[in-house]
C-alpha atoms as a PDB file:
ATOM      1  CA  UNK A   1      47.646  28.460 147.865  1.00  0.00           C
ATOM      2  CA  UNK A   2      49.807  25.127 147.934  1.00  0.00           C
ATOM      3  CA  UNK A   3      53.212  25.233 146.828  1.00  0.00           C
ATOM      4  CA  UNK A   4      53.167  21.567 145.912  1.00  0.00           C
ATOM      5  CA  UNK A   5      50.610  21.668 142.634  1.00  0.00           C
ATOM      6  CA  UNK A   6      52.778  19.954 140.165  1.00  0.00           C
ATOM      7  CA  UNK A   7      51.865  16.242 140.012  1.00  0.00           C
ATOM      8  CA  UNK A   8      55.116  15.292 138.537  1.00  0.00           C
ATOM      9  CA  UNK A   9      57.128  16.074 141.984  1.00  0.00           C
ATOM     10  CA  UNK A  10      54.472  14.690 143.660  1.00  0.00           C
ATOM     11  CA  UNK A  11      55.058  11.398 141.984  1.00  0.00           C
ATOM     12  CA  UNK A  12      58.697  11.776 142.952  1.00  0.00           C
ATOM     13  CA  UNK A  13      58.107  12.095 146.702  1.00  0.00           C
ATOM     14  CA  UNK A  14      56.254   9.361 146.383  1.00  0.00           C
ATOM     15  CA  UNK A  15      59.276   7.198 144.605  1.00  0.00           C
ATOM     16  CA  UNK A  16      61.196   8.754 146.753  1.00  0.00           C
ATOM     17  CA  UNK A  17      59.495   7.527 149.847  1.00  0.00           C
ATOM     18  CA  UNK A  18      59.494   3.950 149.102  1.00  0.00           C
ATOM     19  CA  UNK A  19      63.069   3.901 148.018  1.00  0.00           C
ATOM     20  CA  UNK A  20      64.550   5.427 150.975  1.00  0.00           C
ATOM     21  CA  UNK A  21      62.249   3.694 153.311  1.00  0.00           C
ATOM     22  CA  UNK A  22      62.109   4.137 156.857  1.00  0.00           C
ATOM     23  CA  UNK A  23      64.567   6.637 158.508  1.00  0.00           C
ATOM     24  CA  UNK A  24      64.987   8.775 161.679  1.00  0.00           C
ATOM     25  CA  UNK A  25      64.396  12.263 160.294  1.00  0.00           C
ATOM     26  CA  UNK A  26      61.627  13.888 162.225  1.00  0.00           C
ATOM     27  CA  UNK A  27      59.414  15.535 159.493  1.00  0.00           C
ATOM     28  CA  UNK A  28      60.596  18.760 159.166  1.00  0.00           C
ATOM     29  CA  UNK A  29      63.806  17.284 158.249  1.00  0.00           C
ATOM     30  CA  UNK A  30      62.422  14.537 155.758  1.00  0.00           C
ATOM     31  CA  UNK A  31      60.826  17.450 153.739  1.00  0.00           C
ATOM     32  CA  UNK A  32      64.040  19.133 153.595  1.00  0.00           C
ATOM     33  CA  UNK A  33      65.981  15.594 152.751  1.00  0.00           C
ATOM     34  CA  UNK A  34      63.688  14.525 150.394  1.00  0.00           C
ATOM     35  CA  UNK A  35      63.762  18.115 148.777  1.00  0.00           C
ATOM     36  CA  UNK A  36      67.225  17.632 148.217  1.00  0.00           C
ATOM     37  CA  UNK A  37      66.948  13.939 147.181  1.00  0.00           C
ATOM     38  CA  UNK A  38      64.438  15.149 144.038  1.00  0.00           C
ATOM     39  CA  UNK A  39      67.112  17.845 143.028  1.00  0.00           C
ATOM     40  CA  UNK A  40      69.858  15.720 142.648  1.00  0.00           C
ATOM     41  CA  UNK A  41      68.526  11.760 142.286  1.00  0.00           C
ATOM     42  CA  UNK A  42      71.208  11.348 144.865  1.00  0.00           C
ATOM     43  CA  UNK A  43      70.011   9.246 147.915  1.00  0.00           C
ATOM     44  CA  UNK A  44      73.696   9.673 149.787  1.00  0.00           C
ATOM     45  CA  UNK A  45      72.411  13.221 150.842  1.00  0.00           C
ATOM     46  CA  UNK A  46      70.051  11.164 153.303  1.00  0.00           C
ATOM     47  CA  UNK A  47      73.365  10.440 154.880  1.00  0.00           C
ATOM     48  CA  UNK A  48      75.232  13.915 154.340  1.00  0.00           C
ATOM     49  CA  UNK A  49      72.959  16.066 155.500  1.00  0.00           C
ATOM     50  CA  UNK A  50      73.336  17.461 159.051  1.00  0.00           C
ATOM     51  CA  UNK A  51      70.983  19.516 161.281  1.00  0.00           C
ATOM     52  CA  UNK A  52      71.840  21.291 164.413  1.00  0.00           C
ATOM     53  CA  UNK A  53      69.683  21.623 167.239  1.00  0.00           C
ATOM     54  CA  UNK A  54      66.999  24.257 166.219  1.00  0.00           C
ATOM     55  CA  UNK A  55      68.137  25.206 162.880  1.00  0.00           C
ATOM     56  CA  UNK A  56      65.063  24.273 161.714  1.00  0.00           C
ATOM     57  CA  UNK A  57      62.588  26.478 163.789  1.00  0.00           C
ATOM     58  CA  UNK A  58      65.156  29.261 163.790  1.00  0.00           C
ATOM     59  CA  UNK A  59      65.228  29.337 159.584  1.00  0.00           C
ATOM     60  CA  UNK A  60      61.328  29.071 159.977  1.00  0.00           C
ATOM     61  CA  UNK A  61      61.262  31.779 162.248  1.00  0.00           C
ATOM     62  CA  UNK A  62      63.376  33.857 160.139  1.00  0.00           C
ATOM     63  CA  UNK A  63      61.462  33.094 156.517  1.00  0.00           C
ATOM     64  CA  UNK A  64      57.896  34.347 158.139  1.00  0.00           C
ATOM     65  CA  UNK A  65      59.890  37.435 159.328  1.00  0.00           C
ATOM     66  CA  UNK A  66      61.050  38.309 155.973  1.00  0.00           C
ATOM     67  CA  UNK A  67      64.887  38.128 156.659  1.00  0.00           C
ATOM     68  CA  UNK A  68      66.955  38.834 154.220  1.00  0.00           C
ATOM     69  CA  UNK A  69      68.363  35.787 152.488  1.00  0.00           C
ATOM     70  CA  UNK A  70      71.832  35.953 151.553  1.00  0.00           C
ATOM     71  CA  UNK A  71      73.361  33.614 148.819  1.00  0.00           C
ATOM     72  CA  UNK A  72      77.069  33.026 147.699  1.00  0.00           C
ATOM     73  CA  UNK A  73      76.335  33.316 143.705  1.00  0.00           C
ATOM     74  CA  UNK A  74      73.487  34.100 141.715  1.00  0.00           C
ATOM     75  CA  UNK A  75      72.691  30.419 140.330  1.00  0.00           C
ATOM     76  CA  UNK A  76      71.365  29.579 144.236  1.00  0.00           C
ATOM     77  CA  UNK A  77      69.282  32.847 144.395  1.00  0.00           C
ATOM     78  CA  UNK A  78      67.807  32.378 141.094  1.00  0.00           C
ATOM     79  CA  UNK A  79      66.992  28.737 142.396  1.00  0.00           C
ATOM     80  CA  UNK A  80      64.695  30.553 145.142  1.00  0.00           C
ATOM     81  CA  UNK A  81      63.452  33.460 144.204  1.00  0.00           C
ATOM     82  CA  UNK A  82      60.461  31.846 142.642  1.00  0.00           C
ATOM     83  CA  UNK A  83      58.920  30.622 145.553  1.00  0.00           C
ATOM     84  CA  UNK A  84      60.248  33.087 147.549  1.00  0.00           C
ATOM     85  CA  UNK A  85      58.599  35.649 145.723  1.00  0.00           C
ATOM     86  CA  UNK A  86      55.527  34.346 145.649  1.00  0.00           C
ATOM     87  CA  UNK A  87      55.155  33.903 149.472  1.00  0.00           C
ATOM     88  CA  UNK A  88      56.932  35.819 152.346  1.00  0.00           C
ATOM     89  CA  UNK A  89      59.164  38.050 150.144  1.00  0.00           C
ATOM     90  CA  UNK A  90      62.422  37.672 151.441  1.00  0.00           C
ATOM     91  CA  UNK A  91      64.921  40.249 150.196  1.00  0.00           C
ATOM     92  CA  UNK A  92      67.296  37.754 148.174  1.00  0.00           C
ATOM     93  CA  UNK A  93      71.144  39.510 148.157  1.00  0.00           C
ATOM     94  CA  UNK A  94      73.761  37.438 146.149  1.00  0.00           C
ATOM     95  CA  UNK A  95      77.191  37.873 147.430  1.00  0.00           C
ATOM     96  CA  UNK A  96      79.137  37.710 143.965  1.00  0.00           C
ATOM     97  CA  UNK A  97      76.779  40.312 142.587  1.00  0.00           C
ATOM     98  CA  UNK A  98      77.389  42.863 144.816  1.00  0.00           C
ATOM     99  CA  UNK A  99      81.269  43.820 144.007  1.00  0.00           C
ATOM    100  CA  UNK A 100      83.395  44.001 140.824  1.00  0.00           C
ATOM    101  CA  UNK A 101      86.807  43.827 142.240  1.00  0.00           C
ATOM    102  CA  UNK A 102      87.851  41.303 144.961  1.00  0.00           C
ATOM    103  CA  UNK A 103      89.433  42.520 147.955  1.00  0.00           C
ATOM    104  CA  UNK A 104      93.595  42.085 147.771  1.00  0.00           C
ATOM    105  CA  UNK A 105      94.217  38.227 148.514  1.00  0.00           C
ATOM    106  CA  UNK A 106      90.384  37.487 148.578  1.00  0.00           C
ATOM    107  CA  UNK A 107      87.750  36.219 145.670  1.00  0.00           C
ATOM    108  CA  UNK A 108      85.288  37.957 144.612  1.00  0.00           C
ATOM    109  CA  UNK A 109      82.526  36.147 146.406  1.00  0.00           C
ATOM    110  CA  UNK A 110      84.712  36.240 149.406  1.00  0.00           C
ATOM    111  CA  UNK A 111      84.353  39.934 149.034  1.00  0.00           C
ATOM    112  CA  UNK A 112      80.896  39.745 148.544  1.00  0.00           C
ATOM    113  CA  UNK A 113      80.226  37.931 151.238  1.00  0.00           C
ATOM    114  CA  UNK A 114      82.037  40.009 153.666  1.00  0.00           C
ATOM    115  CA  UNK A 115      80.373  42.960 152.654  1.00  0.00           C
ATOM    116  CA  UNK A 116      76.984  40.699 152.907  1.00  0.00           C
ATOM    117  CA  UNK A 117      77.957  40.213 156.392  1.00  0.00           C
ATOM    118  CA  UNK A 118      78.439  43.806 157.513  1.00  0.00           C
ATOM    119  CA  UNK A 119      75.080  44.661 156.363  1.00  0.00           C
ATOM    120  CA  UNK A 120      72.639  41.740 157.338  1.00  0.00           C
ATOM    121  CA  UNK A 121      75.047  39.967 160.246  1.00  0.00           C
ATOM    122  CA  UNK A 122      71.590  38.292 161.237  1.00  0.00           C
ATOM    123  CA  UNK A 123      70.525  37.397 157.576  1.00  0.00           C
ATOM    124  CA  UNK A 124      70.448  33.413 156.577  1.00  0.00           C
ATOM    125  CA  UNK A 125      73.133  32.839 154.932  1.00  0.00           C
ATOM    126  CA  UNK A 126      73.049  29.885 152.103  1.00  0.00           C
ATOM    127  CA  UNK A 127      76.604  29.369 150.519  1.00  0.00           C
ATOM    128  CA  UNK A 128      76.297  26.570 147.872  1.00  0.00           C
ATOM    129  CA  UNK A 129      79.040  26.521 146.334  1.00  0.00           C
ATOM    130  CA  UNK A 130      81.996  28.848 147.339  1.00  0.00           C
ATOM    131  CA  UNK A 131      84.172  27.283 149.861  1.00  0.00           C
ATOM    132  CA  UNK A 132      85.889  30.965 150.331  1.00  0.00           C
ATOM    133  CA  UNK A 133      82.854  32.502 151.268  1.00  0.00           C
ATOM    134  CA  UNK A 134      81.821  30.104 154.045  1.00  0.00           C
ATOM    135  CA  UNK A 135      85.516  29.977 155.534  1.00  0.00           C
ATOM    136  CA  UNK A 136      85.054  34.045 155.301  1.00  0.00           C
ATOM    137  CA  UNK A 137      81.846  33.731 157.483  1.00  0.00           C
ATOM    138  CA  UNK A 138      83.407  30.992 159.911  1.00  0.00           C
ATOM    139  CA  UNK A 139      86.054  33.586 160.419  1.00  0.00           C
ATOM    140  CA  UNK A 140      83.810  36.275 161.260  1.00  0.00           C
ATOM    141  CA  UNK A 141      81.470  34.510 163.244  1.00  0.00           C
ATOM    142  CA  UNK A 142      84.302  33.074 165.430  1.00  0.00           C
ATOM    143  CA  UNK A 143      85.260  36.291 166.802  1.00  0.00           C
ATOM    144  CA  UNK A 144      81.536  37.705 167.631  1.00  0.00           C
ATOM    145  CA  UNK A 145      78.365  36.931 169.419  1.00  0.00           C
ATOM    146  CA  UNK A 146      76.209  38.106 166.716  1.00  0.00           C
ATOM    147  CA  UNK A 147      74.441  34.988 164.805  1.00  0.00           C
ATOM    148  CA  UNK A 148      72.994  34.211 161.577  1.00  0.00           C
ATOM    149  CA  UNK A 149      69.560  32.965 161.606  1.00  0.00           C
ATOM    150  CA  UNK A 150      71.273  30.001 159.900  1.00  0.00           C
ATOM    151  CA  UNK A 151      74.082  29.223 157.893  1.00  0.00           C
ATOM    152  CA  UNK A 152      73.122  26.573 155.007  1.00  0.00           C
ATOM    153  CA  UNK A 153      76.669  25.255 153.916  1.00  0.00           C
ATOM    154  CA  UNK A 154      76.818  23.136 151.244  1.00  0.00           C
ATOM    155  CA  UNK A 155      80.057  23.766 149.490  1.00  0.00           C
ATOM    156  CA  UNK A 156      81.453  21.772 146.152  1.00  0.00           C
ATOM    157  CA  UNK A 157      84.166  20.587 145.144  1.00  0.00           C
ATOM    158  CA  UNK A 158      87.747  19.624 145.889  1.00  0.00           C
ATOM    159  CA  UNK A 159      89.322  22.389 147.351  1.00  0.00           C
ATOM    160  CA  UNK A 160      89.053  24.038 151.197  1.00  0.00           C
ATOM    161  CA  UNK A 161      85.252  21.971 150.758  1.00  0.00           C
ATOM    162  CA  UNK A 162      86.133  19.980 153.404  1.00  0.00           C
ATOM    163  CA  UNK A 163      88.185  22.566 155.488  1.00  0.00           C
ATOM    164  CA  UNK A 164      84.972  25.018 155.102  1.00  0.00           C
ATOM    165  CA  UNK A 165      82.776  22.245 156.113  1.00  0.00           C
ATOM    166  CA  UNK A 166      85.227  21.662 159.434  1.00  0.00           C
ATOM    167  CA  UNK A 167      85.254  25.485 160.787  1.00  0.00           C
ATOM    168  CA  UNK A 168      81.344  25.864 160.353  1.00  0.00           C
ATOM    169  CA  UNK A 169      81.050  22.705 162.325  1.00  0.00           C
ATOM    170  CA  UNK A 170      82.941  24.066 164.959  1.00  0.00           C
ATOM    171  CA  UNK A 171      80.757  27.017 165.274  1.00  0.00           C
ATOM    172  CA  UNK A 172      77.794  27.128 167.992  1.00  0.00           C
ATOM    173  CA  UNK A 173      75.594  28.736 164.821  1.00  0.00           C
ATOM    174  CA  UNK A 174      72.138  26.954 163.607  1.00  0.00           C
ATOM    175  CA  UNK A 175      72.862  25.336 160.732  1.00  0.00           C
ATOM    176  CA  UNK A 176      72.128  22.845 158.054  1.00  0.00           C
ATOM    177  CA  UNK A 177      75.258  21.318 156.577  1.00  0.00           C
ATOM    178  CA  UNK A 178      76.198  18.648 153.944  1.00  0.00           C
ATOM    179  CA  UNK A 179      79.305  17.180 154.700  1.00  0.00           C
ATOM    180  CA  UNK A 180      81.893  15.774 152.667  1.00  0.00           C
ATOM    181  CA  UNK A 181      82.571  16.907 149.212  1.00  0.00           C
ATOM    182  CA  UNK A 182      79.560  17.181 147.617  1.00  0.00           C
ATOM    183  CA  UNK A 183      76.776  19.660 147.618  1.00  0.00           C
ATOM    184  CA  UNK A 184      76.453  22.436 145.277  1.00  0.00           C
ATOM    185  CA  UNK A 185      73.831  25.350 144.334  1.00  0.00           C
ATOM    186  CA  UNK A 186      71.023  23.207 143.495  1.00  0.00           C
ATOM    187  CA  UNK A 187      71.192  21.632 146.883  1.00  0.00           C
ATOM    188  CA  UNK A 188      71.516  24.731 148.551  1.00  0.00           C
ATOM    189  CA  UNK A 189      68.526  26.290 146.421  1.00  0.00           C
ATOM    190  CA  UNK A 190      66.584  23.157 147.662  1.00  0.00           C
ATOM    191  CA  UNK A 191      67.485  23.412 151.596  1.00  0.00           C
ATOM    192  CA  UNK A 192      65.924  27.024 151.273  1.00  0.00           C
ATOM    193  CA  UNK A 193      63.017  25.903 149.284  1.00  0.00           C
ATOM    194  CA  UNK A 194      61.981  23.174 151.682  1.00  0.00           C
ATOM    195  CA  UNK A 195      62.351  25.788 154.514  1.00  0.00           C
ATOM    196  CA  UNK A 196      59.826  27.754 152.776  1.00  0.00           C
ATOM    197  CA  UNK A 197      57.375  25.720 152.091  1.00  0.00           C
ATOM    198  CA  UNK A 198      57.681  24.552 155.700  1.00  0.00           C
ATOM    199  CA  UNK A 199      57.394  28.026 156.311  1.00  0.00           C
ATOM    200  CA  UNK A 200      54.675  28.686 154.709  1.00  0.00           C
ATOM    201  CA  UNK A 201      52.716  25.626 155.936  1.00  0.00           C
ATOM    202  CA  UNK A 202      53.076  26.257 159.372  1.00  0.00           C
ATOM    203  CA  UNK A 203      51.850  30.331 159.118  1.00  0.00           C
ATOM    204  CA  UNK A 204      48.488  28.939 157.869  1.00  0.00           C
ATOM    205  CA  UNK A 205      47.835  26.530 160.490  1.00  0.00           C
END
């Protein structure tokens, strides 16, 4: 089965492959760039986009084990679950979704999140847009050994982006992060979908 079929994004990677030109991305990391590149026409994520050492392999890893895939709000699981669904089957749990009352002092995907944590501390976690719920993560992850498979944090906006961007820096956790104020739930939808089609290309060879 190939998860590529549609002819129209082919002819995008292809525009997109002569416009950004050459680059030091291994592959593994072009296919998740250029992912990200045809989901927002923005070629500045070629420079915002950061990879730690491994995060790749590790979020493979996890995919082809079916770990659970934990998203801030619903708009990046239902960005996913598509392919998602139609490969390895990753339980997809969004954070928001799962509480109707915020914890005192907390928002609700903070609260979400937390209680995301407790359950699947090893899941990958994917926060696209709430900078709450990644600080809320960074907090928890500071003061224990156990890891994430990865952390995809690509925040939005103008407020504690950059702060939430800082502390999962800081963190010895594979990640994938997009640093400075942009990012959003598309972006985040198409880190995860590159990883699974990566995924899924390396289980059949």
């Amino acid at each position: 089965m190939s998860l590529l079929v549609n002819p129209i994004i082919e002819q995008s990677f292809a525009i997109i492959d002569r416009e950004i030109g050459s680059h030091d991305f291994s592959p593994d990391e072009y296919a998740i760039v250029r992912r990200v590149i045809h989901s927002t026409a923005d070629f500045e994520f070629a420079r915002l986009i950061k990879f730690s050492p491994g995060a790749i392999d590790r979020a493979i890893a996890a995919i082809c084990n079916c770990t659970p895939i934990v998203t801030d709000v619903s708009m990046v699981k239902q960005g996913i679950v598509s392919l998602a669904t139609k490969t390895f089957g990753n339980p997809l749990i969004s954070a928001i979704d799962r509480v109707a009352e915020p914890l005192p002092g907390k928002t609700l995907t903070e609260t979400g999140l937390i209680q995301c944590w407790q359950q699947f501390p090893e899941a990958i976690f994917v926060i696209g847009n709430a900078p709450t719920a990644l600080l809320a993560l960074c907090d928890r992850l500071s003061s224990t050994s156990v890891r994430p498979a990865i952390v995809i944090g690509a925040t939005v906006g103008f407020v504690s982006v950059l702060e939430s961007k800082a502390a999962l820096a800081d963190i010895d956790v594979p990640q994938i992060r997009i640093e400075g104020r942009k990012g959003g739930s598309p972006v985040a939808a198409a880190i995860v979908n590159a990883l699974i089609v990566l995924a899924w290309e390396r289980s059949k060879d």
